[in-house]
N, C-alpha and C. Protein backbone atom coordinates (compact mmCIF):
# COMPACT_ATOMS: atom_id res chain seq x y z
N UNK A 1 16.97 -2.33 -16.93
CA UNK A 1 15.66 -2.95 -16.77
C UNK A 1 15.78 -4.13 -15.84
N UNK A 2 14.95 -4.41 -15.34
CA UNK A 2 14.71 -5.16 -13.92
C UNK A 2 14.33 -6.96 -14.20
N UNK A 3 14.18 -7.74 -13.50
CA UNK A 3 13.80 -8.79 -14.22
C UNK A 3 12.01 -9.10 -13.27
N UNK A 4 11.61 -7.83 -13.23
CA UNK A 4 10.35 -8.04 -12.36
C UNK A 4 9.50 -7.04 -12.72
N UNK A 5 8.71 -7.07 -12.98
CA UNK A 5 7.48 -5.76 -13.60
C UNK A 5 6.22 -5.83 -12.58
N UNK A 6 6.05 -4.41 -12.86
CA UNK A 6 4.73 -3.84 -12.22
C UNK A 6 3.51 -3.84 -12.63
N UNK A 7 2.48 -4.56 -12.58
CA UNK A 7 1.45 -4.59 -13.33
C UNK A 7 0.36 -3.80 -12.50
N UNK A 8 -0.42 -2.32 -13.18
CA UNK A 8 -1.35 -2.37 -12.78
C UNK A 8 -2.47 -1.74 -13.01
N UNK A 9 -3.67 -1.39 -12.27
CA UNK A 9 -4.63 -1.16 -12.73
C UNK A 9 -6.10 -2.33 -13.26
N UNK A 10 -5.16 -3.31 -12.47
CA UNK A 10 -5.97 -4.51 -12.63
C UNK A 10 -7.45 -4.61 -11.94
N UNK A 11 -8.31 -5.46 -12.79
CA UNK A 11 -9.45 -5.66 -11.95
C UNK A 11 -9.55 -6.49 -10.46
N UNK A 12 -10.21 -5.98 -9.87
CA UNK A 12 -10.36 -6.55 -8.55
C UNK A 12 -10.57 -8.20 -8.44
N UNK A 13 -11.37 -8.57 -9.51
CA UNK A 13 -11.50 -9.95 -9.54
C UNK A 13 -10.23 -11.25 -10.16
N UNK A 14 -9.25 -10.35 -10.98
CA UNK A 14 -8.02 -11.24 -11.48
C UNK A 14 -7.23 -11.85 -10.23
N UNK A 15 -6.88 -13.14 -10.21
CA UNK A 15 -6.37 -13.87 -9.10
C UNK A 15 -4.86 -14.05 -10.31
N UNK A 16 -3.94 -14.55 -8.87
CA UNK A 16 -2.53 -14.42 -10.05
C UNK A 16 -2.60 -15.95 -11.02
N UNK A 17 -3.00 -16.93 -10.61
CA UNK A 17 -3.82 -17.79 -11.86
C UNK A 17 -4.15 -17.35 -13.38
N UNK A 18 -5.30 -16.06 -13.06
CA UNK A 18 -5.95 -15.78 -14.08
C UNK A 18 -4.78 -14.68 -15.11
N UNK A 19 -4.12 -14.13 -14.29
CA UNK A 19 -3.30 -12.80 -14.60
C UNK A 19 -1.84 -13.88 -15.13
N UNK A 20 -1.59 -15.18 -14.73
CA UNK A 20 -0.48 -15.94 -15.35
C UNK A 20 -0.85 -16.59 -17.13
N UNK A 21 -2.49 -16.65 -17.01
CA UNK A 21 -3.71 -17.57 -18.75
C UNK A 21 -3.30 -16.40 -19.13
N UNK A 22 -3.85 -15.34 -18.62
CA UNK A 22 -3.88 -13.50 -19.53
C UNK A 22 -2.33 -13.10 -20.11
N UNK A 23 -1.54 -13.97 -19.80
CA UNK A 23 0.01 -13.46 -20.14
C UNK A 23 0.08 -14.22 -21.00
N UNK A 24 -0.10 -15.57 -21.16
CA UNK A 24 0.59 -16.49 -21.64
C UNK A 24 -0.91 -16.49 -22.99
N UNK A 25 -1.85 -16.32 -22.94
CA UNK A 25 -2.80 -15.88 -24.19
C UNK A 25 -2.37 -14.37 -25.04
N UNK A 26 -1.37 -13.83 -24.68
CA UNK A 26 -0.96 -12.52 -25.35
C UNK A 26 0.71 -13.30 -25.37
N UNK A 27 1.09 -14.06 -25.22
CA UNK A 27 2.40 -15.00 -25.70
C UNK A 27 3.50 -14.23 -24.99
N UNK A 28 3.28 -13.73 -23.80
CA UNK A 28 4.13 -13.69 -22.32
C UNK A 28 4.15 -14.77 -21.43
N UNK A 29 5.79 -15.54 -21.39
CA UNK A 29 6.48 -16.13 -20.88
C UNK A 29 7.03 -15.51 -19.44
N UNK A 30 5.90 -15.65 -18.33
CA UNK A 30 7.58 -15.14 -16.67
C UNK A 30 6.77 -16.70 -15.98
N UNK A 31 8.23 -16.09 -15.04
CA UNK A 31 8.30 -16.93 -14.13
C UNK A 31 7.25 -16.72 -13.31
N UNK A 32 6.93 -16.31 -12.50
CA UNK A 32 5.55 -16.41 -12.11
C UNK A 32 4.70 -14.67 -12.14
N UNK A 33 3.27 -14.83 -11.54
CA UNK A 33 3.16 -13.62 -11.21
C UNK A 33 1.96 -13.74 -10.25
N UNK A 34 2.78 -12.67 -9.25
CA UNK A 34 1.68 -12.48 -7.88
C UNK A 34 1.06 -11.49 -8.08
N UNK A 35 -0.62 -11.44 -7.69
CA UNK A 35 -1.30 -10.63 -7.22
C UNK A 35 -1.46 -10.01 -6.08
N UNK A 36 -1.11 -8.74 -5.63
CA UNK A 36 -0.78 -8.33 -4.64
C UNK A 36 -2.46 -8.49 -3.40
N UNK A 37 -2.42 -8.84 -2.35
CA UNK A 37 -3.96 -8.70 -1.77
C UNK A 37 -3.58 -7.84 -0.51
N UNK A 38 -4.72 -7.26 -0.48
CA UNK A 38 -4.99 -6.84 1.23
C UNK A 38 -5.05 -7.65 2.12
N UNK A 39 -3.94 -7.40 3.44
CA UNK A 39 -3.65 -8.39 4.44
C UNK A 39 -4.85 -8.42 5.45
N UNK A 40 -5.79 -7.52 5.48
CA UNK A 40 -7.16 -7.73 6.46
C UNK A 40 -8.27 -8.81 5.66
N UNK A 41 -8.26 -8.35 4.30
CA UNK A 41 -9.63 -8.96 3.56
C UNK A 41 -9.55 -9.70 2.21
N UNK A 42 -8.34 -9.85 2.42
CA UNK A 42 -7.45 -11.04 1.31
C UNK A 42 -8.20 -10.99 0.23
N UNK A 43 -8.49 -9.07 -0.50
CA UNK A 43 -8.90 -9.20 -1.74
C UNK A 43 -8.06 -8.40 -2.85
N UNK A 44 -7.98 -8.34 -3.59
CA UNK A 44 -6.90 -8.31 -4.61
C UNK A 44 -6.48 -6.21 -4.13
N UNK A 45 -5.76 -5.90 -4.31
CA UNK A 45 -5.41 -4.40 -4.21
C UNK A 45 -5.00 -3.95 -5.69
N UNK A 46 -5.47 -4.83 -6.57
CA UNK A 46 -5.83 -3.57 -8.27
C UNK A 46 -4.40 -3.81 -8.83
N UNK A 47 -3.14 -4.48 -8.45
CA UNK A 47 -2.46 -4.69 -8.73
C UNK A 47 -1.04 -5.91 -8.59
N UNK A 48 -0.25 -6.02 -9.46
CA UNK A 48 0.53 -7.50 -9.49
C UNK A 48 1.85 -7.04 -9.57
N UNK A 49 3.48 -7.97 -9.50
CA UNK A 49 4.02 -8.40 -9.99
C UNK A 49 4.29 -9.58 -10.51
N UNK A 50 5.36 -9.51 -11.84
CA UNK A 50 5.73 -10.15 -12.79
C UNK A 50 7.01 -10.74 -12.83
N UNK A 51 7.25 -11.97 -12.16
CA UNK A 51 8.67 -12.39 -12.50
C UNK A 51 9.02 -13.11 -13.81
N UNK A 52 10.07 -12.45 -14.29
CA UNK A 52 10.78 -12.89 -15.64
C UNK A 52 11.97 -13.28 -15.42
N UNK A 53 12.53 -14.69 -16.53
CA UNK A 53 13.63 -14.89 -16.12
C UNK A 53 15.21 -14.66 -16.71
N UNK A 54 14.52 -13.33 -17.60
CA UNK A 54 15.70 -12.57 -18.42
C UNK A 54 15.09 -10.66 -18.39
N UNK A 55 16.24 -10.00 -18.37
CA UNK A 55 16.09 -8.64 -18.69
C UNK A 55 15.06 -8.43 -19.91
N UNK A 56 15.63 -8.90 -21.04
CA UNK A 56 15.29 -9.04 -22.16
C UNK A 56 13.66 -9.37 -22.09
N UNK A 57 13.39 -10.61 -21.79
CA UNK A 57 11.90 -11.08 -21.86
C UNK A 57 10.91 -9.77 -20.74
N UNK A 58 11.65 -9.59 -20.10
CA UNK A 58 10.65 -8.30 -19.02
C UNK A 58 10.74 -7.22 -19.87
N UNK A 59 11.08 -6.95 -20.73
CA UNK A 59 11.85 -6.08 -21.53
C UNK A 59 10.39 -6.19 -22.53
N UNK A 60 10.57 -7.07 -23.28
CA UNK A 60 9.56 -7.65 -24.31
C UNK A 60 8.04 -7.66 -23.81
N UNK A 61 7.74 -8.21 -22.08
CA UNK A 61 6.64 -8.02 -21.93
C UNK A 61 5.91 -7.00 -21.54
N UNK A 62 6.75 -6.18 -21.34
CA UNK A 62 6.20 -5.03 -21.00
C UNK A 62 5.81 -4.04 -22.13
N UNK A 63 6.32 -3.90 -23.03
CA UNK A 63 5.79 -3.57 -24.41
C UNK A 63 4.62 -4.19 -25.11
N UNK A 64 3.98 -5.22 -24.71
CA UNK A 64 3.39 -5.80 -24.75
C UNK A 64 1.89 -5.87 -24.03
N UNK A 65 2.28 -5.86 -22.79
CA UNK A 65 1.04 -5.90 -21.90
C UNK A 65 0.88 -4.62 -21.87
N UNK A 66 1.49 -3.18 -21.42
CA UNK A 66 0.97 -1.82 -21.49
C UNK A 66 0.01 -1.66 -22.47
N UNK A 67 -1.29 -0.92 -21.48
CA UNK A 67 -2.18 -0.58 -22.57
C UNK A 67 -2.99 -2.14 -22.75
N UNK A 68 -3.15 -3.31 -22.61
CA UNK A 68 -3.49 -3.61 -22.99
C UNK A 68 -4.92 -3.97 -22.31
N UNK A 69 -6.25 -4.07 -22.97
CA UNK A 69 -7.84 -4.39 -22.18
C UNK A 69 -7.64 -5.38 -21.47
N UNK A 70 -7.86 -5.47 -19.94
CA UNK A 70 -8.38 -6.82 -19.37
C UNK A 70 -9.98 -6.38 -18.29
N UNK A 71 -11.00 -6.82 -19.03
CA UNK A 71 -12.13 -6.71 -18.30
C UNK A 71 -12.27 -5.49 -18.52
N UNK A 72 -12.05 -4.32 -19.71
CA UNK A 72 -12.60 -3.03 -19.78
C UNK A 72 -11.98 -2.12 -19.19
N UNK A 73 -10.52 -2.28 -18.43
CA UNK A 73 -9.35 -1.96 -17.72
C UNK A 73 -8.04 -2.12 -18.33
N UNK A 74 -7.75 -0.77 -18.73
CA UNK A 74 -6.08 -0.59 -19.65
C UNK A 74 -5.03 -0.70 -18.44
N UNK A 75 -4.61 -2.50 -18.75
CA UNK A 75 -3.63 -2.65 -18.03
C UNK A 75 -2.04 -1.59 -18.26
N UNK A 76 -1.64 -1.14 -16.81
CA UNK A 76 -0.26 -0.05 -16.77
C UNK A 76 1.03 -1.03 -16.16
N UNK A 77 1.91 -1.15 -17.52
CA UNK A 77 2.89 -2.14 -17.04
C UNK A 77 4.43 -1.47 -16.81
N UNK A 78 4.97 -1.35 -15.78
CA UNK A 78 6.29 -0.43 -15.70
C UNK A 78 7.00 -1.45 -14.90
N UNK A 79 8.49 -1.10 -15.05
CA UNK A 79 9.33 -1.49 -14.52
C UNK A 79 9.19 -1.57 -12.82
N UNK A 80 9.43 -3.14 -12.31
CA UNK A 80 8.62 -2.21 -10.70
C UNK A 80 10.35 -2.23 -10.13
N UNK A 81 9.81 -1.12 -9.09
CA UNK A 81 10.74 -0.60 -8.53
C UNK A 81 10.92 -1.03 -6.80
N UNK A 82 12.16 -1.21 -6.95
CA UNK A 82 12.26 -1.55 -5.21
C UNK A 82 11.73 -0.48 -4.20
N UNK A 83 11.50 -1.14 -2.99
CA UNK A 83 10.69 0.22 -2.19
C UNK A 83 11.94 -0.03 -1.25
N UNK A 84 12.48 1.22 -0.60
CA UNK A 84 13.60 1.57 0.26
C UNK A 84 12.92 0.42 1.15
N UNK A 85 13.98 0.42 2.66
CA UNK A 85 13.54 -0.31 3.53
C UNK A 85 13.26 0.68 4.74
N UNK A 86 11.60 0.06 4.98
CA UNK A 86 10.89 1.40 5.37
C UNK A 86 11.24 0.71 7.53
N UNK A 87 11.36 -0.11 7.69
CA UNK A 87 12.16 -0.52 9.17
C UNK A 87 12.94 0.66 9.78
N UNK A 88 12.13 1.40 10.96
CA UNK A 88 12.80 2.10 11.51
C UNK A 88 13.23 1.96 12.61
N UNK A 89 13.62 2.40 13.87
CA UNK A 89 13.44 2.76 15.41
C UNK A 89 12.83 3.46 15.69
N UNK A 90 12.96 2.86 17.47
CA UNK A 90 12.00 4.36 17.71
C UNK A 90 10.84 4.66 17.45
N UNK A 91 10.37 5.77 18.34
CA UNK A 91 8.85 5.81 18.44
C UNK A 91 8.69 6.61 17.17
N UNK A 92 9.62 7.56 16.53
CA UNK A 92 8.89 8.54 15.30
C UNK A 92 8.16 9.33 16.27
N UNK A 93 8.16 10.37 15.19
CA UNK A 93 6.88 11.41 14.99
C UNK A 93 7.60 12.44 15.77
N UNK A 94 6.71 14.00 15.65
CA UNK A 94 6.92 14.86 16.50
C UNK A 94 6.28 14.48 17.76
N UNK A 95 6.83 15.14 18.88
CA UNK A 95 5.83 14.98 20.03
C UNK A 95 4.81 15.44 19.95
N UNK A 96 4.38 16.49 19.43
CA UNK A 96 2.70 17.10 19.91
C UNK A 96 1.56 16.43 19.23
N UNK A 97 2.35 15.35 18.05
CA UNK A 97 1.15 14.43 17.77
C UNK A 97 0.82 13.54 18.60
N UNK A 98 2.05 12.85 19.78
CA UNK A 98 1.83 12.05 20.54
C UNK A 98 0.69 12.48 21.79
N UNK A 99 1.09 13.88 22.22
CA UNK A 99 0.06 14.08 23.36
C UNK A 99 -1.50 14.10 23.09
N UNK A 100 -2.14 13.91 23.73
CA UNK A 100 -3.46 13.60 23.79
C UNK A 100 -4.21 15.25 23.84
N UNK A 101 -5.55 15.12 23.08
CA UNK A 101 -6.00 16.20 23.40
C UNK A 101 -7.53 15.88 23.20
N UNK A 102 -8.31 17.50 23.91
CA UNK A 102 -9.74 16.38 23.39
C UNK A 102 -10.54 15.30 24.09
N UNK A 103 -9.68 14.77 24.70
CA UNK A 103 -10.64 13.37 25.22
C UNK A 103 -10.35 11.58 24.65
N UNK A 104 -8.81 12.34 23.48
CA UNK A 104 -8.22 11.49 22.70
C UNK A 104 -6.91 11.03 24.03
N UNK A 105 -6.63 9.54 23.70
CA UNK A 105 -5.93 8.88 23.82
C UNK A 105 -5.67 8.27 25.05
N UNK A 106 -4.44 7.82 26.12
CA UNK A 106 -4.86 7.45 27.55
C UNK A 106 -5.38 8.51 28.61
N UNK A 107 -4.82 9.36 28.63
CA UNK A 107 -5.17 10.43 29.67
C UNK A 107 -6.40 10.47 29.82
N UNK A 108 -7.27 10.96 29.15
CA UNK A 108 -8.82 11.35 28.83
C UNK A 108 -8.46 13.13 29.14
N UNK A 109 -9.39 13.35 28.73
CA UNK A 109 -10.52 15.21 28.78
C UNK A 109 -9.23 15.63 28.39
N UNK A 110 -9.36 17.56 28.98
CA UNK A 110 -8.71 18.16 28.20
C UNK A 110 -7.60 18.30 29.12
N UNK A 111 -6.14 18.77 28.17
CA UNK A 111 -5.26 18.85 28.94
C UNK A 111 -5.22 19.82 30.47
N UNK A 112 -5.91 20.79 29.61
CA UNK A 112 -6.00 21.91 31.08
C UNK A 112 -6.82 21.59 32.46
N UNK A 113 -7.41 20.08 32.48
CA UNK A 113 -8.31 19.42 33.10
C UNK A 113 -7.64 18.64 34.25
N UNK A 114 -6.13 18.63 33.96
CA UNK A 114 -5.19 17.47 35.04
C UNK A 114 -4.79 18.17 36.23
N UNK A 115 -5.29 19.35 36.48
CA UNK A 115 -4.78 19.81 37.63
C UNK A 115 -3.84 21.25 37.77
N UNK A 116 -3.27 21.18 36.82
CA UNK A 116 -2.11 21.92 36.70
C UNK A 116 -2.76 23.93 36.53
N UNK A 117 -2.11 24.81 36.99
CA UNK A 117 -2.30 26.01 36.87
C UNK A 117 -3.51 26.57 37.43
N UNK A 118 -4.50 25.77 38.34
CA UNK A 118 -5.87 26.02 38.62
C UNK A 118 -5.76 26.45 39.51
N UNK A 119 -6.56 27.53 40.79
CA UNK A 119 -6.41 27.20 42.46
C UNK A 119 -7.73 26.06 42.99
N UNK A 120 -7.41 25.57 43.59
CA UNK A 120 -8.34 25.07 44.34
C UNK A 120 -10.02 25.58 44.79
N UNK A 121 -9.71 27.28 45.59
CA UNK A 121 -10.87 27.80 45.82
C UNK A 121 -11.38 28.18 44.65
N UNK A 122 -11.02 27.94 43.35
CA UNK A 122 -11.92 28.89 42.59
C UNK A 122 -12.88 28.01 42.21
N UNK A 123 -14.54 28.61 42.50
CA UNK A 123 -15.30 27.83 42.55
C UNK A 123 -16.05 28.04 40.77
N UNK A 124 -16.16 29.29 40.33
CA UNK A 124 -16.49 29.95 39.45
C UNK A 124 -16.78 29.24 38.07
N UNK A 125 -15.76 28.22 37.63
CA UNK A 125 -15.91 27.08 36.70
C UNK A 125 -16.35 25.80 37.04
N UNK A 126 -17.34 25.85 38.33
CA UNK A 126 -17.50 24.39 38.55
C UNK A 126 -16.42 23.31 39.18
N UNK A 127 -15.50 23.50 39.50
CA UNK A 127 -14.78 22.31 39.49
C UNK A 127 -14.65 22.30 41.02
């Protein structure tokens, strides 16, 4: 067990303030706890972590807070888990997502539109 928990399912309106009274009124002791927000509109994303400063006490609060009502919302408390490190190189992806099609991306129109495989005299399609 971790010394950091996952809280969630939280209401949109709990700030980590309110989510630190809500711990410590159900007689949970951590070290702090952040509310996670959206980096465009700095409003809460429904969920937190929980720092504790023993196995044991994360241990204890989590038996505790699972399941429990906040605002008509059954708080879901799990062990949180590290996320790999998502830092890559490189452009990614397959290529054929990169090429443009459509009228999508720098090129413009359609691919068959750049010139390539056409004759000149053929007047027949307009071009």
């Amino acid at each position: 067990m971790g010394k950091k928990l996952y809280l969630g399912n939280l209401p949109w309106s709990v700030s980590s303030t309110d989510l630190e009274q809500i711990m410590q009124d159900n007689g949970v002791a951590c070290e702090r706890a952040e509310v996670v927000l959206d980096k465009e509109t700095h409003q809460s994303r429904g969920f937190a972590f929980a720092h504790f400063v023993s196995d044991a006490d994360a241990e204890r609060a989590m038996h505790q807070l699972d399941g429990l009502s906040i605002m008509g919302r059954s708080l879901a408390a799990r062990e949180a888990i590290e996320r790999p490190d998502r830092r890559g190189g490189g452009r990614g992806g397959p290529r054929s997502v990169a090429r443009s099609w459509e009228g999508e991306g720098d090129r413009g129109g359609r691919r068959s539109d750049r010139g390539r495989g056409r004759r000149r005299d053929d007047d027949s399609r307009g071009w």
